[in-house]
PDB file of N, CA and C in Angstrom:
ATOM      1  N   UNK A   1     120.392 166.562 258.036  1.00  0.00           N
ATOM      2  CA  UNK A   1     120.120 165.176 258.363  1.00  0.00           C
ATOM      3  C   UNK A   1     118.749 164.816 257.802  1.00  0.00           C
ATOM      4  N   UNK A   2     118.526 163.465 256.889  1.00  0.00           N
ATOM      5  CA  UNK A   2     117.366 163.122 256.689  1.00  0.00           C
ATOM      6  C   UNK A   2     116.711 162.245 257.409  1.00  0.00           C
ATOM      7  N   UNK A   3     115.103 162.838 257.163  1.00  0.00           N
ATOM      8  CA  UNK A   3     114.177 162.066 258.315  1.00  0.00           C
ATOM      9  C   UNK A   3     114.230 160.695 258.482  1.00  0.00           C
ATOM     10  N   UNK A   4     114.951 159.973 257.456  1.00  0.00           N
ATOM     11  CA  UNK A   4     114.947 158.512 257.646  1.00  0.00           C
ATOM     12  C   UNK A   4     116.463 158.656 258.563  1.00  0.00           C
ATOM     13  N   UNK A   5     117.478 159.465 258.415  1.00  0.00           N
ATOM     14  CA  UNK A   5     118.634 159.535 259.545  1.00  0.00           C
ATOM     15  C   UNK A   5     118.548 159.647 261.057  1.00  0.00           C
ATOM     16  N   UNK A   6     117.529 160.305 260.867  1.00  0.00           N
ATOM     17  CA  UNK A   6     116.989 161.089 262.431  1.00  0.00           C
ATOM     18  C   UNK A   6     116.059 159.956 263.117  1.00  0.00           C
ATOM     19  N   UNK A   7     115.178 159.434 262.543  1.00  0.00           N
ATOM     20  CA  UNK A   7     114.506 158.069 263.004  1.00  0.00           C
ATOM     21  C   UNK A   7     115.472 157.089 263.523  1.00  0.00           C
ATOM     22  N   UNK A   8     116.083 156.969 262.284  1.00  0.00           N
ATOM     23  CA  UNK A   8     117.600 155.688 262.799  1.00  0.00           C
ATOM     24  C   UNK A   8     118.138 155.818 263.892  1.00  0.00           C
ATOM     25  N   UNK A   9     118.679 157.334 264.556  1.00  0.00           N
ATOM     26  CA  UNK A   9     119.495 157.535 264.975  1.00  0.00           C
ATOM     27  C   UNK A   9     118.766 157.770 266.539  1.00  0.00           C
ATOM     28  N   UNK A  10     117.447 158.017 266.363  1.00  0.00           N
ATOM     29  CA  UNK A  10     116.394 158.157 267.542  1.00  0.00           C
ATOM     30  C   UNK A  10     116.513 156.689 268.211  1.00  0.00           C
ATOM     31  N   UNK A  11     116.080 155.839 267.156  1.00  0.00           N
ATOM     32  CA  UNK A  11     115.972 154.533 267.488  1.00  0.00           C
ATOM     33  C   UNK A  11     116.925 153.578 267.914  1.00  0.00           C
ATOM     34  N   UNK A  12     118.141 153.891 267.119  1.00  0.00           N
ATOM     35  CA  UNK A  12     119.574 153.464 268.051  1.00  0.00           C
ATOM     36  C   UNK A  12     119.770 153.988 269.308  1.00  0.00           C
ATOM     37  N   UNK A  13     119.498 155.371 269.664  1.00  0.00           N
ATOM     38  CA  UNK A  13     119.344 155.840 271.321  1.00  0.00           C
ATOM     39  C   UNK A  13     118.256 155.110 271.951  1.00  0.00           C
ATOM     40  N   UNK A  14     117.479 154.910 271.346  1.00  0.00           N
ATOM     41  CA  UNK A  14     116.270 154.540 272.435  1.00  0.00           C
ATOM     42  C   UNK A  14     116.779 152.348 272.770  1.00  0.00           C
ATOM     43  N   UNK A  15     117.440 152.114 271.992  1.00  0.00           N
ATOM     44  CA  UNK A  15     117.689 150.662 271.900  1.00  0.00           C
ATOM     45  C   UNK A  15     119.219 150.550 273.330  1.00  0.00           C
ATOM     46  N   UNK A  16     120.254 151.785 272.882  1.00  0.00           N
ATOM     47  CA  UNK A  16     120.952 152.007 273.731  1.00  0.00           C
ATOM     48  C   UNK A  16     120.618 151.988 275.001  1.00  0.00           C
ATOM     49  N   UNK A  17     119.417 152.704 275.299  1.00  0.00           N
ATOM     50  CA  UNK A  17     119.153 153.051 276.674  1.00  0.00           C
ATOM     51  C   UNK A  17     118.065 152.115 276.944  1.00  0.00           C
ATOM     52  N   UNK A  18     117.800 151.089 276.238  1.00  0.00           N
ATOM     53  CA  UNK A  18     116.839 149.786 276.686  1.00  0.00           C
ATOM     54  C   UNK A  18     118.302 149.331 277.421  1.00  0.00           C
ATOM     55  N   UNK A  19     119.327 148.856 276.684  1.00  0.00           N
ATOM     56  CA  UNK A  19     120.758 147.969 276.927  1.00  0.00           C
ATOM     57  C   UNK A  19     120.626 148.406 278.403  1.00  0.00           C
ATOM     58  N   UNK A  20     121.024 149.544 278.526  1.00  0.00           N
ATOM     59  CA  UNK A  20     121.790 150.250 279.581  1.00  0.00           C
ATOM     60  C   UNK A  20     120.748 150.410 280.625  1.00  0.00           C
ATOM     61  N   UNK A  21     119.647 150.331 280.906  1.00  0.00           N
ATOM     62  CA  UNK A  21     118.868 149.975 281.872  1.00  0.00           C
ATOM     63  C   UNK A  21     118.525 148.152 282.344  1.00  0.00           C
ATOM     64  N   UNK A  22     118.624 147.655 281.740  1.00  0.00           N
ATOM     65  CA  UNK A  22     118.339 146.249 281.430  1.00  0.00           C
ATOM     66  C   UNK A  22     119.726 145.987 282.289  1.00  0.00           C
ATOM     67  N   UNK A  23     121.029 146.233 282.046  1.00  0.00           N
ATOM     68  CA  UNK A  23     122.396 145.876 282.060  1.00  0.00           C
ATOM     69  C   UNK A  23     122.409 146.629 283.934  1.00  0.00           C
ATOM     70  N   UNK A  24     121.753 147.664 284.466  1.00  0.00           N
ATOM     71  CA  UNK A  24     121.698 148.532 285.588  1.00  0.00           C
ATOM     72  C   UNK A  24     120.544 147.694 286.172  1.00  0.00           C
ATOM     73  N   UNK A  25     119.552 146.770 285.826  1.00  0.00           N
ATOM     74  CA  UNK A  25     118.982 146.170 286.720  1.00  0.00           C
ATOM     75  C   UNK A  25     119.482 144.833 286.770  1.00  0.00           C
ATOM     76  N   UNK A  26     120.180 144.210 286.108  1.00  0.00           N
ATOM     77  CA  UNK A  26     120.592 142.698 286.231  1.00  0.00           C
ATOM     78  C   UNK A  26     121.938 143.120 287.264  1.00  0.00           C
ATOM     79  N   UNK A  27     122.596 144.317 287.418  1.00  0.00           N
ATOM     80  CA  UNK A  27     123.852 144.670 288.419  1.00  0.00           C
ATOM     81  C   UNK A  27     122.961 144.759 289.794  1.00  0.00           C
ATOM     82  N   UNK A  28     121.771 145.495 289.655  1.00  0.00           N
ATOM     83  CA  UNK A  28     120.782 145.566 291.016  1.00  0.00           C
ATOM     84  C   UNK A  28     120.584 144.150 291.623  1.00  0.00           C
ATOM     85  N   UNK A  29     120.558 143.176 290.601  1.00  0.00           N
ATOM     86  CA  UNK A  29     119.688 142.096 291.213  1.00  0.00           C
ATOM     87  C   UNK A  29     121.145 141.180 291.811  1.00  0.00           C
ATOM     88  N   UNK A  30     121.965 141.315 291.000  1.00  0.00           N
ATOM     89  CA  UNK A  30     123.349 140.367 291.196  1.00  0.00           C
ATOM     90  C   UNK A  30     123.597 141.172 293.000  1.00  0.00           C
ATOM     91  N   UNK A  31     123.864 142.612 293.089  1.00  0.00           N
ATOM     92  CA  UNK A  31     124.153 143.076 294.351  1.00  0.00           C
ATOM     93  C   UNK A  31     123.242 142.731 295.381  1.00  0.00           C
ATOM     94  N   UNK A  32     121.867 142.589 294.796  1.00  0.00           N
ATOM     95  CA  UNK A  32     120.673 141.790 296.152  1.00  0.00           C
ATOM     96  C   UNK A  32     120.765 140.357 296.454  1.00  0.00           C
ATOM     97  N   UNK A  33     121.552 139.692 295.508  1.00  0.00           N
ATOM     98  CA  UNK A  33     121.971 138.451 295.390  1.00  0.00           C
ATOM     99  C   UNK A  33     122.769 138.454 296.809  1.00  0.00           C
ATOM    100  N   UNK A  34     123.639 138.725 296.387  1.00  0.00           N
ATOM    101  CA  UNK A  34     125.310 138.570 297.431  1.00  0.00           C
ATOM    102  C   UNK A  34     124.665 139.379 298.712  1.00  0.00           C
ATOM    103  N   UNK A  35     124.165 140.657 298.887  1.00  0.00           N
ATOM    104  CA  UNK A  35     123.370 141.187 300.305  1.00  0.00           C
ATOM    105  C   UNK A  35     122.695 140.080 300.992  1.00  0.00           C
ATOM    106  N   UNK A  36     121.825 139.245 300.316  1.00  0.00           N
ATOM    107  CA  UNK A  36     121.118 138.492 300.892  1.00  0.00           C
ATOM    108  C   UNK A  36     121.270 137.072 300.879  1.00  0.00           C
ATOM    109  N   UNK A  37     122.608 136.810 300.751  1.00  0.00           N
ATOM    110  CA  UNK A  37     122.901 135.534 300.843  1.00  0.00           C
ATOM    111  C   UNK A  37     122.382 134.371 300.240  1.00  0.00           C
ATOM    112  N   UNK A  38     122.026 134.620 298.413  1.00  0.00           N
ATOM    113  CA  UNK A  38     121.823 133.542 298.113  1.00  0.00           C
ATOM    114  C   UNK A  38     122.538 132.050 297.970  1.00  0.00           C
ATOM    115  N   UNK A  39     121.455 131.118 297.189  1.00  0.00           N
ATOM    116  CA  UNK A  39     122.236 129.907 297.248  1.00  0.00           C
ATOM    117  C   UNK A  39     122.978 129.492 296.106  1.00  0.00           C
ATOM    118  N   UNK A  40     123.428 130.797 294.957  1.00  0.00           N
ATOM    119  CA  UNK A  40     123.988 130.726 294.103  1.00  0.00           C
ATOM    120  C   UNK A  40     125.499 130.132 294.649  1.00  0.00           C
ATOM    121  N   UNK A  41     126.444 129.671 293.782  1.00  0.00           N
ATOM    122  CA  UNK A  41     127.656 129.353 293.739  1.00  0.00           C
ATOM    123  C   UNK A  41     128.057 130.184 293.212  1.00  0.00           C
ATOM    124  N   UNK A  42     129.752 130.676 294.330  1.00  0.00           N
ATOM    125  CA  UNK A  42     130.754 131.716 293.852  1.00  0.00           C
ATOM    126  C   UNK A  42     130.781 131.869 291.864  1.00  0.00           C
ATOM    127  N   UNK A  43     130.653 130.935 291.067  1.00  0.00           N
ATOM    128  CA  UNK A  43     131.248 130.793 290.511  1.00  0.00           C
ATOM    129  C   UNK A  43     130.073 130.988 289.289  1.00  0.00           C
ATOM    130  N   UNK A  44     128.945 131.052 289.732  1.00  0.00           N
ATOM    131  CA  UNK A  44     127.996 131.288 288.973  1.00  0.00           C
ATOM    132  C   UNK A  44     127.807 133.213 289.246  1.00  0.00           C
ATOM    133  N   UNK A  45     127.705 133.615 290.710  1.00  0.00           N
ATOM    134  CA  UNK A  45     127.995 134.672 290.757  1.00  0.00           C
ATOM    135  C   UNK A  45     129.162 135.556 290.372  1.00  0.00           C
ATOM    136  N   UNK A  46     130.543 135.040 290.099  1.00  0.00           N
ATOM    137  CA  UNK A  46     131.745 135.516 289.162  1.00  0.00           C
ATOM    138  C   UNK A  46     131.240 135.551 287.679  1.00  0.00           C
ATOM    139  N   UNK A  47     130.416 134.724 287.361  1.00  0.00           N
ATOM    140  CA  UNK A  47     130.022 134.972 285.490  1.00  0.00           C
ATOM    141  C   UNK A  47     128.890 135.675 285.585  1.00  0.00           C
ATOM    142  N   UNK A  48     128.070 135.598 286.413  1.00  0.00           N
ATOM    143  CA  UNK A  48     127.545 136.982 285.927  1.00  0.00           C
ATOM    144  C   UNK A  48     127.727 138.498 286.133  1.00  0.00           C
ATOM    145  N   UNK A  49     128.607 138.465 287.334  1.00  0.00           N
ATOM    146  CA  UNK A  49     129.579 139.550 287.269  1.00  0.00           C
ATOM    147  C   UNK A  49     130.327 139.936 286.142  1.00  0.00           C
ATOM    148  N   UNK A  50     131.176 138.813 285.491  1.00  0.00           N
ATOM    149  CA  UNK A  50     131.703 139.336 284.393  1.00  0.00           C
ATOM    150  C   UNK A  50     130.788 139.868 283.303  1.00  0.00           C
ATOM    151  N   UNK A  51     129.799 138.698 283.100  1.00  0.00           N
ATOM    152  CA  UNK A  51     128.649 139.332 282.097  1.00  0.00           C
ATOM    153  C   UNK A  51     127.859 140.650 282.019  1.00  0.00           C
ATOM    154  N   UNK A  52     127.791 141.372 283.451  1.00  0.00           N
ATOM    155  CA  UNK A  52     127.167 142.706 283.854  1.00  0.00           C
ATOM    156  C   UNK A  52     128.399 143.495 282.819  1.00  0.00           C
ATOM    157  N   UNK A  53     130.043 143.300 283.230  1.00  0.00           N
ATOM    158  CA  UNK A  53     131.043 144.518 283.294  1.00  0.00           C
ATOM    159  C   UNK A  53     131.255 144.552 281.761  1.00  0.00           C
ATOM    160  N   UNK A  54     131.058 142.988 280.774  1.00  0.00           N
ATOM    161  CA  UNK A  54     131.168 143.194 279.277  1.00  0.00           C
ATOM    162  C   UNK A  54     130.036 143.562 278.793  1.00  0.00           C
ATOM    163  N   UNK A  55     129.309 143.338 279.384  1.00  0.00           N
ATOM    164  CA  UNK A  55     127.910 143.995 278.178  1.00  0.00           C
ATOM    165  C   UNK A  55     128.154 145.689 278.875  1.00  0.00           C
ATOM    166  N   UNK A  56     128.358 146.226 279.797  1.00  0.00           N
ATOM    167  CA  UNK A  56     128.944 147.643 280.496  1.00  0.00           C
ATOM    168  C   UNK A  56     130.038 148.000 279.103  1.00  0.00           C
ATOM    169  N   UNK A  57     130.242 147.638 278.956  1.00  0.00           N
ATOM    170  CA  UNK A  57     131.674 147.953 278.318  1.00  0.00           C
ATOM    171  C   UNK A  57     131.272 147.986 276.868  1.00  0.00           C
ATOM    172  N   UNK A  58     130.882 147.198 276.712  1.00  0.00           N
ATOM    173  CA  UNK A  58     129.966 147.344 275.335  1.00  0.00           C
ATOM    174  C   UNK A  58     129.087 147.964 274.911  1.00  0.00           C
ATOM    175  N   UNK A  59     127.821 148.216 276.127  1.00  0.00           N
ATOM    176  CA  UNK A  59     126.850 149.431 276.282  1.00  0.00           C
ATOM    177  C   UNK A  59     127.759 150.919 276.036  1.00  0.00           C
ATOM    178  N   UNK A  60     128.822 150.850 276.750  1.00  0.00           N
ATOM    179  CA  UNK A  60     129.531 152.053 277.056  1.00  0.00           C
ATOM    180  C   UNK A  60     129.932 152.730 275.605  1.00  0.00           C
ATOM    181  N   UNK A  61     130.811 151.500 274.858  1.00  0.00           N
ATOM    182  CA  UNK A  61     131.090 152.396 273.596  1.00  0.00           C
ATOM    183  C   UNK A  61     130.216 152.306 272.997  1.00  0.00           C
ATOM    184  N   UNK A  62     129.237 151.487 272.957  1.00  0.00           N
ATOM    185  CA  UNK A  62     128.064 152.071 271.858  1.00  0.00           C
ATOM    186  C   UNK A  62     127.195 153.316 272.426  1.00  0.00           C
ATOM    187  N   UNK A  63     127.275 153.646 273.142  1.00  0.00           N
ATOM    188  CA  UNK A  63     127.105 155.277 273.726  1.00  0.00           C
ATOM    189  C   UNK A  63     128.009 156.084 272.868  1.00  0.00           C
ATOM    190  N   UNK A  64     129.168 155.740 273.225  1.00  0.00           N
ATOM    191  CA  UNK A  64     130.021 156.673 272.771  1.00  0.00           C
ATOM    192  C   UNK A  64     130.355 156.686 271.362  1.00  0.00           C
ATOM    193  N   UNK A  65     130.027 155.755 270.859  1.00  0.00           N
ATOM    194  CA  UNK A  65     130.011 155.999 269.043  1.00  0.00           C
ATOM    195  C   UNK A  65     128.998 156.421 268.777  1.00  0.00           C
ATOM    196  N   UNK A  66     127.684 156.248 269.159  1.00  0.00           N
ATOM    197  CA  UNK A  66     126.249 157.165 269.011  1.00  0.00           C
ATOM    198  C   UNK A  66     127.046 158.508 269.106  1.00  0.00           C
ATOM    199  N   UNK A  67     126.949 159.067 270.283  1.00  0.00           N
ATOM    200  CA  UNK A  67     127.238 160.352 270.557  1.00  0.00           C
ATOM    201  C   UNK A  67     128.494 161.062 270.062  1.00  0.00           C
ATOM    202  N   UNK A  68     129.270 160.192 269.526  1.00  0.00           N
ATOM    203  CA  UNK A  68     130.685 161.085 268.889  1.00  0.00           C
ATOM    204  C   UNK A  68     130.791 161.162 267.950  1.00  0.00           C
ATOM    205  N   UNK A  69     129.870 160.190 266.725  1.00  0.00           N
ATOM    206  CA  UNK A  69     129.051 160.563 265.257  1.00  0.00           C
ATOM    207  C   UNK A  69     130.143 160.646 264.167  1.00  0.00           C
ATOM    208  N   UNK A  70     131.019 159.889 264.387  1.00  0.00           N
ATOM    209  CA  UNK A  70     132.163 159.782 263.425  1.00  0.00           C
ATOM    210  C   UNK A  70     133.221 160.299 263.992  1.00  0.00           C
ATOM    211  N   UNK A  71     133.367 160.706 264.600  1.00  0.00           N
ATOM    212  CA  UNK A  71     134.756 161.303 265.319  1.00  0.00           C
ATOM    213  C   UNK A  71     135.269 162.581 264.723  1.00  0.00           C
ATOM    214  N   UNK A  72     136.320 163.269 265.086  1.00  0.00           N
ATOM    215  CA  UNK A  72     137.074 164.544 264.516  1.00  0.00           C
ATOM    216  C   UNK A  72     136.555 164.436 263.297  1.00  0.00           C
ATOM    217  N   UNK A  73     137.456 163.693 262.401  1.00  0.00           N
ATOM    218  CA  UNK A  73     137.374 163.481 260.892  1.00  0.00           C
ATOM    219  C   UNK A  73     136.244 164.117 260.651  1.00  0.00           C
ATOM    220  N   UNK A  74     135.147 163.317 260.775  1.00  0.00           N
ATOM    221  CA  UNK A  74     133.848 163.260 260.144  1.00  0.00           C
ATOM    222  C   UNK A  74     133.388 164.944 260.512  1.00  0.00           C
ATOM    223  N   UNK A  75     133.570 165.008 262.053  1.00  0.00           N
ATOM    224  CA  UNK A  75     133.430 166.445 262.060  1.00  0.00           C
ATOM    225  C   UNK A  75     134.011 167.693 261.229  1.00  0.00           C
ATOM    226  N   UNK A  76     134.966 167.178 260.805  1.00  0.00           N
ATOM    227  CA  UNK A  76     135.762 168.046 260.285  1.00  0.00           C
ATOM    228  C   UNK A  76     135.302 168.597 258.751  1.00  0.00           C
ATOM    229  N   UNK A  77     134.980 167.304 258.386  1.00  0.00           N
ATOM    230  CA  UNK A  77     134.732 167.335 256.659  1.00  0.00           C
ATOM    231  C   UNK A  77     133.480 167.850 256.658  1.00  0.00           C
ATOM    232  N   UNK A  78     132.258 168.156 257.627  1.00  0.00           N
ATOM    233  CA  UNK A  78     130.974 168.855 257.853  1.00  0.00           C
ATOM    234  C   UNK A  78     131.089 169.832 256.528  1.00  0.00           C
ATOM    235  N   UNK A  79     130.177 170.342 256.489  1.00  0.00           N
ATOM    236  CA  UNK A  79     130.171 171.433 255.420  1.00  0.00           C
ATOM    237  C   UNK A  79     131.540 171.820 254.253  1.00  0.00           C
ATOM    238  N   UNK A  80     132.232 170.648 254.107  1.00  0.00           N
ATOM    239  CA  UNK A  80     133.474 170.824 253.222  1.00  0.00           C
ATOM    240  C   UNK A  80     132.973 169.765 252.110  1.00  0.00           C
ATOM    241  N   UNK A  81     132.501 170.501 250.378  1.00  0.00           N
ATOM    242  CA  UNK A  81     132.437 169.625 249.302  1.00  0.00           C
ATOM    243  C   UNK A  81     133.102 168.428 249.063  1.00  0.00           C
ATOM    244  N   UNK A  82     132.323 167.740 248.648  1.00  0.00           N
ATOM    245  CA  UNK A  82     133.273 166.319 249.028  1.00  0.00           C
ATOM    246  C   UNK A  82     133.979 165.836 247.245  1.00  0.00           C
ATOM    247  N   UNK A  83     135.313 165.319 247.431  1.00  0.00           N
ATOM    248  CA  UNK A  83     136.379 165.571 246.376  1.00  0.00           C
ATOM    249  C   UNK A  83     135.436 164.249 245.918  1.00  0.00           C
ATOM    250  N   UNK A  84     135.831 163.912 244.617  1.00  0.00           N
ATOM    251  CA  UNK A  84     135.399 163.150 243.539  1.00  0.00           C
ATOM    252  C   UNK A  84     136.492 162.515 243.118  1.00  0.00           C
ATOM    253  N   UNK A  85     136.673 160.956 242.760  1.00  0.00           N
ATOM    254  CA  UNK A  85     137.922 160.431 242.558  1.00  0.00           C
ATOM    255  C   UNK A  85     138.188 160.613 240.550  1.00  0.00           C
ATOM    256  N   UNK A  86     138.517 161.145 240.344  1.00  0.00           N
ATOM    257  CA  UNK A  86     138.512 161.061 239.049  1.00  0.00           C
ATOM    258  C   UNK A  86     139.770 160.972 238.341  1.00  0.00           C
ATOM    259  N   UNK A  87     139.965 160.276 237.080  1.00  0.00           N
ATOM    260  CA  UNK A  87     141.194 159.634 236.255  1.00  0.00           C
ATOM    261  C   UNK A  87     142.185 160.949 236.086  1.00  0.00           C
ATOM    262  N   UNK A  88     143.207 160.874 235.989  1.00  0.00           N
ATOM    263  CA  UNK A  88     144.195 162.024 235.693  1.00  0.00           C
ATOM    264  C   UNK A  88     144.500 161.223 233.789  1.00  0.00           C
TER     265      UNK A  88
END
């Protein structure tokens, strides 16, 4: 892996886990919301509910494409010379 890969790939984790804390305190504040009986409307509290569970969901696979780094495939072809398309 080159050092400009390893930076990238540092920096996409560290951006991930800004998301995913950011996304774990706006769920904190929505649940202190509803505990304490604000004067929000159902309906303002339903969208940002939804907004917590899609950016969740979105945080989630971009976790999981960070960490699974191309999938099988990519794993697979690791240390295997890579074919060249050339004219017959």
């Amino acid at each position: 892996m080159t050092p400009w890969a390893r930076d990238s790939r540092a920096l996409a984790i560290a951006v991930i886990a800004l998301l995913h804390l950011t996304n774990l305190s706006s769920l904190a504040l929505l649940v202190l919301s509803l505990l304490r009986g604000s004067s929000a409307s159902g309906v303002s509290l339903l969208a940002g509910a939804l907004n917590i569970w899609v950016t969740n969901v979105l945080v989630f696979s971009l976790w999981y494409w960070e960490l699974d780094q191309g999938g099988p495939l990519r794993r697979g072809l690791i240390g295997k010379p890579r074919t060249s398309c050339s004219r017959r």
